[in-house]
PDB file of N, CA and C in Angstrom:
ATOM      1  N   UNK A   1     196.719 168.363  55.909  1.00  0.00           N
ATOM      2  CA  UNK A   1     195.446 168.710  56.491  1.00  0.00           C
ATOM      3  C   UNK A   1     194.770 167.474  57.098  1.00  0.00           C
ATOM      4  N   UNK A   2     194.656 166.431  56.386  1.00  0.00           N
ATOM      5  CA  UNK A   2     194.095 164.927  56.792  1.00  0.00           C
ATOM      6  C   UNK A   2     194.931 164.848  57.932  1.00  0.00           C
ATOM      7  N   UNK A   3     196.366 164.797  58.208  1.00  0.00           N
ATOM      8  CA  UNK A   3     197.065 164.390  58.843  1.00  0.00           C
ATOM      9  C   UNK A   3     196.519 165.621  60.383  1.00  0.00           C
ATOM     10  N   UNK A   4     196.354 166.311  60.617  1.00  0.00           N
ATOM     11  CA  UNK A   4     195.982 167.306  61.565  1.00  0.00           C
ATOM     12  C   UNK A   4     195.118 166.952  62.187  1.00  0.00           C
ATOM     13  N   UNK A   5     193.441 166.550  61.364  1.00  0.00           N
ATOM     14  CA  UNK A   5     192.292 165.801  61.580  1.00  0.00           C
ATOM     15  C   UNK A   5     192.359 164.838  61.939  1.00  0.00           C
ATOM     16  N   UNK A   6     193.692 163.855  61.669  1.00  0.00           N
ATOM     17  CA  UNK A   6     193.542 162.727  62.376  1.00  0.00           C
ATOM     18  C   UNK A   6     193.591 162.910  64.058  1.00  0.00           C
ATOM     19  N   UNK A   7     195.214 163.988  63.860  1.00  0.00           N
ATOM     20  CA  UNK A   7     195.468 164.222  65.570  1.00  0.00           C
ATOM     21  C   UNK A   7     194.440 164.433  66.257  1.00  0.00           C
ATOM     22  N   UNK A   8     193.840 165.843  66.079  1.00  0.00           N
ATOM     23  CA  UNK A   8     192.427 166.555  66.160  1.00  0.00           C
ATOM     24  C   UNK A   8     191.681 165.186  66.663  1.00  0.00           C
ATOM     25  N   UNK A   9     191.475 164.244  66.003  1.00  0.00           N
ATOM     26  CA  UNK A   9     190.456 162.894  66.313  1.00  0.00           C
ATOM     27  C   UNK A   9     190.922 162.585  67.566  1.00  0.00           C
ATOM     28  N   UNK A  10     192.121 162.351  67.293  1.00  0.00           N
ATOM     29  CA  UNK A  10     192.535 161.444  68.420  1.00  0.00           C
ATOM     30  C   UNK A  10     192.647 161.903  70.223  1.00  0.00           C
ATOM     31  N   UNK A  11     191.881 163.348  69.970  1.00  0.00           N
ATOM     32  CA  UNK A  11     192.218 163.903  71.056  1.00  0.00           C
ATOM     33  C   UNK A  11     190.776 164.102  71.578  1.00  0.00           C
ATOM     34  N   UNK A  12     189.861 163.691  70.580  1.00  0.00           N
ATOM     35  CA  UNK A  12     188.579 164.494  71.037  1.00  0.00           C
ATOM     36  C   UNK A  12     187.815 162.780  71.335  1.00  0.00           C
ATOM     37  N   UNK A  13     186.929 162.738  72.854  1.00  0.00           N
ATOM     38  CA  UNK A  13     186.142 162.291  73.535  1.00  0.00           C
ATOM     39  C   UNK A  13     184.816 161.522  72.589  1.00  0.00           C
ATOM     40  N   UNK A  14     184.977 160.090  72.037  1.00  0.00           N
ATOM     41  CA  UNK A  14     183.610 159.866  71.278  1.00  0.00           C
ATOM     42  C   UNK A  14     183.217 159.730  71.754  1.00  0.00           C
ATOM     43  N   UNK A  15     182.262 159.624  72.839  1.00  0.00           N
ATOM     44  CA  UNK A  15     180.885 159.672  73.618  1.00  0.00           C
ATOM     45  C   UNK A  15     180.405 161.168  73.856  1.00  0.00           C
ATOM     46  N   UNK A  16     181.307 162.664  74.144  1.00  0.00           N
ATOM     47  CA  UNK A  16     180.581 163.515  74.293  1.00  0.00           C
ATOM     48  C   UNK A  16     181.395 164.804  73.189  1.00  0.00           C
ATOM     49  N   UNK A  17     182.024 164.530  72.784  1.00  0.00           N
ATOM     50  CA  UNK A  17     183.164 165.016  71.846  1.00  0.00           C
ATOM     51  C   UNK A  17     184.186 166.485  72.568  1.00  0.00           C
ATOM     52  N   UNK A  18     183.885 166.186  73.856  1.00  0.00           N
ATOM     53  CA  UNK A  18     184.827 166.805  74.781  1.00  0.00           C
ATOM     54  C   UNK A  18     186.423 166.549  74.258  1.00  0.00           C
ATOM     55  N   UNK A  19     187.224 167.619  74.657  1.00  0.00           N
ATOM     56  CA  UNK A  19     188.739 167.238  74.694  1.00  0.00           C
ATOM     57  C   UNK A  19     189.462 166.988  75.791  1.00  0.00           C
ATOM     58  N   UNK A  20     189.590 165.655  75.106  1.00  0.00           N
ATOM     59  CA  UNK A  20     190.239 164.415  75.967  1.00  0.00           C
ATOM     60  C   UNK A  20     191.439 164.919  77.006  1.00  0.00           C
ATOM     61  N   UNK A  21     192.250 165.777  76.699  1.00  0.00           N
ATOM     62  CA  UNK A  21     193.854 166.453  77.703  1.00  0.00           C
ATOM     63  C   UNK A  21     193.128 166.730  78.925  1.00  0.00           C
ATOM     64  N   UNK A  22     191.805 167.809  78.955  1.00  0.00           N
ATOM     65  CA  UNK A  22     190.330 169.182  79.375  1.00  0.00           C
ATOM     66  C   UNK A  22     189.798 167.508  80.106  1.00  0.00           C
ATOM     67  N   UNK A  23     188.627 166.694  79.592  1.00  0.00           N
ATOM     68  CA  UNK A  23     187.667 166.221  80.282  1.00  0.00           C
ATOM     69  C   UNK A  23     188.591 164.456  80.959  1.00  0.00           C
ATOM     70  N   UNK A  24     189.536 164.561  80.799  1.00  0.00           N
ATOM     71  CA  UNK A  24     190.108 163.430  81.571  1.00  0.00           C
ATOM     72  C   UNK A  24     191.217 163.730  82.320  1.00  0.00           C
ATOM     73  N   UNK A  25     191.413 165.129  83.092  1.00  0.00           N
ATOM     74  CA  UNK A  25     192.256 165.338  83.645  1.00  0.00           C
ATOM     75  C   UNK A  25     191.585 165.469  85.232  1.00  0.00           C
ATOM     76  N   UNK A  26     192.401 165.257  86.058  1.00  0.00           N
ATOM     77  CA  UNK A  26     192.382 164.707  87.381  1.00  0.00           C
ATOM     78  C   UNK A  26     191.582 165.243  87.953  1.00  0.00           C
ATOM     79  N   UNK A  27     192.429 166.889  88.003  1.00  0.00           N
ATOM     80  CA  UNK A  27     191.255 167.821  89.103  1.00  0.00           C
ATOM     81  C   UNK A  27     190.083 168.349  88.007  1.00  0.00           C
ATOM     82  N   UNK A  28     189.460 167.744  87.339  1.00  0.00           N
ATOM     83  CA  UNK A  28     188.238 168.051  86.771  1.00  0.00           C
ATOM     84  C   UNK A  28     187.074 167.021  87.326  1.00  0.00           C
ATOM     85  N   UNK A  29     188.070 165.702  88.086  1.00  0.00           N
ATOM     86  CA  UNK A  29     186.972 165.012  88.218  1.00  0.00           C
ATOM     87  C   UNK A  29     185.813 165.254  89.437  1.00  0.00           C
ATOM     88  N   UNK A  30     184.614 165.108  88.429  1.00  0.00           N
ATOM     89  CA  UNK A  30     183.254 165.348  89.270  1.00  0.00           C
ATOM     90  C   UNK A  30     183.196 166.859  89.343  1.00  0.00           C
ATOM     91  N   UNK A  31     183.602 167.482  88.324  1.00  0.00           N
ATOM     92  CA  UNK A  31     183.597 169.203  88.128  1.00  0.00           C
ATOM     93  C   UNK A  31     182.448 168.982  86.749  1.00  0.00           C
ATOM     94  N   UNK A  32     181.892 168.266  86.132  1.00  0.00           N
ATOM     95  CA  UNK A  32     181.077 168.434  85.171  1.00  0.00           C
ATOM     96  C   UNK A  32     179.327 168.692  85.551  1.00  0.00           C
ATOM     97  N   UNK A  33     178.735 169.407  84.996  1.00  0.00           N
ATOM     98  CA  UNK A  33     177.312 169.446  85.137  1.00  0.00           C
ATOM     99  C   UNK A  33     176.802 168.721  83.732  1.00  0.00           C
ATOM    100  N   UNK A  34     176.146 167.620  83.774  1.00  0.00           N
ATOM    101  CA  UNK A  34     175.433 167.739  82.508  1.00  0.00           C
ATOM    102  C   UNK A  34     173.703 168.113  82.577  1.00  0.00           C
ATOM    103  N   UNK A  35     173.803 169.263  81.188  1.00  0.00           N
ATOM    104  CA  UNK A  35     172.379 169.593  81.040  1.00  0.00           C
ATOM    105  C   UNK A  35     171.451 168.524  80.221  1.00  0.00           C
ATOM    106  N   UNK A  36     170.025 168.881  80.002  1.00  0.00           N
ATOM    107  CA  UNK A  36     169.124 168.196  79.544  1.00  0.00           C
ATOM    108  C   UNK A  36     169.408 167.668  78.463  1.00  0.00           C
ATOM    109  N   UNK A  37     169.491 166.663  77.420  1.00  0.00           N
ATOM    110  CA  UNK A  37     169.848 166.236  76.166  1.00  0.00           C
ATOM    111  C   UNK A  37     169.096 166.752  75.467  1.00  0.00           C
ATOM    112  N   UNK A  38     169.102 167.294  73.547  1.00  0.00           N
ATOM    113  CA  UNK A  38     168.580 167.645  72.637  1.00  0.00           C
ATOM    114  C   UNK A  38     168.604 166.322  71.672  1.00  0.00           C
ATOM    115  N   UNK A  39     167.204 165.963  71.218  1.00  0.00           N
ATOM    116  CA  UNK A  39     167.269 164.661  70.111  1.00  0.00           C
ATOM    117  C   UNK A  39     167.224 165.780  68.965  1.00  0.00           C
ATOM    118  N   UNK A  40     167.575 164.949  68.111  1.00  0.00           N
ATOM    119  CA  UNK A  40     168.128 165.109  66.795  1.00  0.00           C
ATOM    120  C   UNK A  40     166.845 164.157  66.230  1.00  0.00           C
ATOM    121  N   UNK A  41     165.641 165.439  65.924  1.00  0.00           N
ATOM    122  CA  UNK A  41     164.933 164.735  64.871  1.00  0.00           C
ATOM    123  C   UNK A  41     164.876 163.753  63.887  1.00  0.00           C
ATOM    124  N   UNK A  42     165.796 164.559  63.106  1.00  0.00           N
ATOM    125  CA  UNK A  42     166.433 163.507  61.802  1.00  0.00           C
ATOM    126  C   UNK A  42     167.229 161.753  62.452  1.00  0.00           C
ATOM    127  N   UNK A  43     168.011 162.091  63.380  1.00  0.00           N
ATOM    128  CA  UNK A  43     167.995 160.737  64.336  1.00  0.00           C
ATOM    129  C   UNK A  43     167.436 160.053  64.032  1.00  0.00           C
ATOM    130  N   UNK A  44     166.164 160.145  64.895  1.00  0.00           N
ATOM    131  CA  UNK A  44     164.532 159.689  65.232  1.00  0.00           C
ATOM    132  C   UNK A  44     164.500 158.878  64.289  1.00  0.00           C
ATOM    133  N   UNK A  45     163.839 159.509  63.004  1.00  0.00           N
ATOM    134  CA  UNK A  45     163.356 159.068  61.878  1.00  0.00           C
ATOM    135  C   UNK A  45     164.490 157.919  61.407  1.00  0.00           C
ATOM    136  N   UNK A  46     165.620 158.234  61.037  1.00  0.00           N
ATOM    137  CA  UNK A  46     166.540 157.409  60.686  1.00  0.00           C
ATOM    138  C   UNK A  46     166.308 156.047  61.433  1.00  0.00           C
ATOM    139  N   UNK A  47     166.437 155.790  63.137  1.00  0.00           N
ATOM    140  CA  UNK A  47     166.231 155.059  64.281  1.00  0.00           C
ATOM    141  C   UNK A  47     164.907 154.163  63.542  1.00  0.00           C
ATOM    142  N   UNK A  48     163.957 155.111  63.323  1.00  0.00           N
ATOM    143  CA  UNK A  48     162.581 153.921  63.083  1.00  0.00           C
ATOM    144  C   UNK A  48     162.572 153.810  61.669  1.00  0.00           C
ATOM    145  N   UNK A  49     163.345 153.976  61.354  1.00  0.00           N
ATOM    146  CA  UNK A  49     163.122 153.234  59.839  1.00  0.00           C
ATOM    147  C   UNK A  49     164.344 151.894  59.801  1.00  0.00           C
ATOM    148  N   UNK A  50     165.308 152.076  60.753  1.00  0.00           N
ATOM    149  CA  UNK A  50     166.116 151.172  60.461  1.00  0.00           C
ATOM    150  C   UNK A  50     165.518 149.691  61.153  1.00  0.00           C
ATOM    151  N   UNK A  51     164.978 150.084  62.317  1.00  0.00           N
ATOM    152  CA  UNK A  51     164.011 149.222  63.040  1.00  0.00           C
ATOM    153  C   UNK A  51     163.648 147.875  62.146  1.00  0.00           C
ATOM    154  N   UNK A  52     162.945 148.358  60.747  1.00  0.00           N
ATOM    155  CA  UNK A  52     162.400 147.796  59.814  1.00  0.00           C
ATOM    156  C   UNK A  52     163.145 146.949  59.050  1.00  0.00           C
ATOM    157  N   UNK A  53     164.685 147.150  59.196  1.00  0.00           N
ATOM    158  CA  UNK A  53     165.241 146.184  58.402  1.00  0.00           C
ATOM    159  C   UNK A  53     166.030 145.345  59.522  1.00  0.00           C
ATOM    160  N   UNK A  54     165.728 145.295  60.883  1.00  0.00           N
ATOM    161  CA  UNK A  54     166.850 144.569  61.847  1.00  0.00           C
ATOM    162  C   UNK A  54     166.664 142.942  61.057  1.00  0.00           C
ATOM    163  N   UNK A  55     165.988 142.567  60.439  1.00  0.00           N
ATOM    164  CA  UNK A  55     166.066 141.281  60.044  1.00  0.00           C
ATOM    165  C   UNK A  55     166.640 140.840  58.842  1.00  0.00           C
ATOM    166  N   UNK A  56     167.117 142.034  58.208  1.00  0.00           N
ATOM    167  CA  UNK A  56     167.840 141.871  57.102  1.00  0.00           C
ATOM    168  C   UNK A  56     169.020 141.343  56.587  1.00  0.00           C
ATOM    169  N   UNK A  57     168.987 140.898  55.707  1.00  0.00           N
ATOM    170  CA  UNK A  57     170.451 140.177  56.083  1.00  0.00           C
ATOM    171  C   UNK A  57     172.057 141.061  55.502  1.00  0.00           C
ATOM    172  N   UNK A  58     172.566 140.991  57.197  1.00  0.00           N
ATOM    173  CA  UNK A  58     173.987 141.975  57.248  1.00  0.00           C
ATOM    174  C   UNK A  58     173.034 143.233  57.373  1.00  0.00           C
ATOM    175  N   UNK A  59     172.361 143.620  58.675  1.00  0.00           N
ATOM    176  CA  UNK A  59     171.838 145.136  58.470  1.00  0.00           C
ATOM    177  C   UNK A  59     172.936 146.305  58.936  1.00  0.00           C
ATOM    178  N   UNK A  60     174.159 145.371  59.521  1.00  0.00           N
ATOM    179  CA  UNK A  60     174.792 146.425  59.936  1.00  0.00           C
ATOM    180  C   UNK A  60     175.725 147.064  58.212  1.00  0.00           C
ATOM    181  N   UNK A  61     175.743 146.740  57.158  1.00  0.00           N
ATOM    182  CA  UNK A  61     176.569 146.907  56.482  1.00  0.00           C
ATOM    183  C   UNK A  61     175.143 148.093  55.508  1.00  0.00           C
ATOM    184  N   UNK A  62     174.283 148.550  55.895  1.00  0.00           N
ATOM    185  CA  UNK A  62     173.206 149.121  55.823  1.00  0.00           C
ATOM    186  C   UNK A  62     173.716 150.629  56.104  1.00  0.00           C
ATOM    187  N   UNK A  63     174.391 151.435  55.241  1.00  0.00           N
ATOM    188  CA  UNK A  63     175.026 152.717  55.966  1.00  0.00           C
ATOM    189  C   UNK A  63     174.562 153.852  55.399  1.00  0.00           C
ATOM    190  N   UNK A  64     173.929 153.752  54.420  1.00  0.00           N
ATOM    191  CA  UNK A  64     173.570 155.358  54.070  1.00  0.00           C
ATOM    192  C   UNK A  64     171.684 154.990  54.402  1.00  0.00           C
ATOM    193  N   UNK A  65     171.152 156.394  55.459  1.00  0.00           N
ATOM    194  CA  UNK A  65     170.585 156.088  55.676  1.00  0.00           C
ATOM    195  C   UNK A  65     169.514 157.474  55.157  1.00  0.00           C
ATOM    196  N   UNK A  66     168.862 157.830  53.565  1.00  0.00           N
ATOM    197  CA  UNK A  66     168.908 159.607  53.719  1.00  0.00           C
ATOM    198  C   UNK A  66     167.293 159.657  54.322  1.00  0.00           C
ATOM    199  N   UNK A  67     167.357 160.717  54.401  1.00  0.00           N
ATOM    200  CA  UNK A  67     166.709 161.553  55.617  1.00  0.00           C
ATOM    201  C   UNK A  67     165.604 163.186  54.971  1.00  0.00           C
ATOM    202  N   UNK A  68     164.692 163.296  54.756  1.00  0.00           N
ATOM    203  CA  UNK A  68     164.678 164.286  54.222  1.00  0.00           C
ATOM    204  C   UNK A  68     163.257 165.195  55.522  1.00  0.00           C
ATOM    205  N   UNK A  69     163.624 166.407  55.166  1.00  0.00           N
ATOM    206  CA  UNK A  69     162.891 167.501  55.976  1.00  0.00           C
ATOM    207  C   UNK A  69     161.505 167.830  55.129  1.00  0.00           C
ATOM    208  N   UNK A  70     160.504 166.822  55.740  1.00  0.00           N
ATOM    209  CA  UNK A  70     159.189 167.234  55.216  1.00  0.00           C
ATOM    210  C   UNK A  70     158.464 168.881  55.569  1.00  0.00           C
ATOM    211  N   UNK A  71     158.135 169.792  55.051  1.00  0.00           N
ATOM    212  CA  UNK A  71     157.372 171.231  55.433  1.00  0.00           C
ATOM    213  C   UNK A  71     156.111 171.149  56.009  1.00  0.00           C
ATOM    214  N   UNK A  72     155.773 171.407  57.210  1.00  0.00           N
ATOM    215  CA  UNK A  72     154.166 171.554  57.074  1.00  0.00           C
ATOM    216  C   UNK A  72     154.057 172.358  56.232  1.00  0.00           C
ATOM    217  N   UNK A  73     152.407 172.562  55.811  1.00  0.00           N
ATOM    218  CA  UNK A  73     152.085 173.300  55.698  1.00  0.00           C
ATOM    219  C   UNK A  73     151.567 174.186  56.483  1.00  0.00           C
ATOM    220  N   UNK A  74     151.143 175.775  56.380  1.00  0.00           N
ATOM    221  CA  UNK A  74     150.673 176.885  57.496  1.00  0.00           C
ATOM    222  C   UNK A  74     151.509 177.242  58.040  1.00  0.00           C
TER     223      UNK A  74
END
């Protein structure tokens, strides 16, 4: 199963998670529309809190970052 997921990885696009055979083939090029982007709230928050430690020392080794979904109220 791991071994499948790896292939699976290796085929899929990290910048838009398109498949790589599909979005890098010849006559596709300049056949794409891209629509408006959706942020990822939880992102956000993650983004400005990490802000806070860029001076830290080794912030890149800084990896769990949790995140929690406050409720309004009403």
């Amino acid at each position: 199963m791991v071994l499948a997921y790896l292939d699976y990885q290796a085929l899929v696009c990290s910048g838009c998670g398109g498949y790589l055979p599909e979005t890098t083939h010849a006559d596709h090029e300049g056949s794409y529309v891209a629509g408006a982007p959706h942020r990822c709230h939880r992102c956000t928050a993650i983004e400005k809190q990490r802000k806070d430690y860029e001076d830290a020392p080794q912030p890149s080794a800084l990896v769990v970052w949790p995140a929690e979904l406050r409720r309004r109220n009403g």
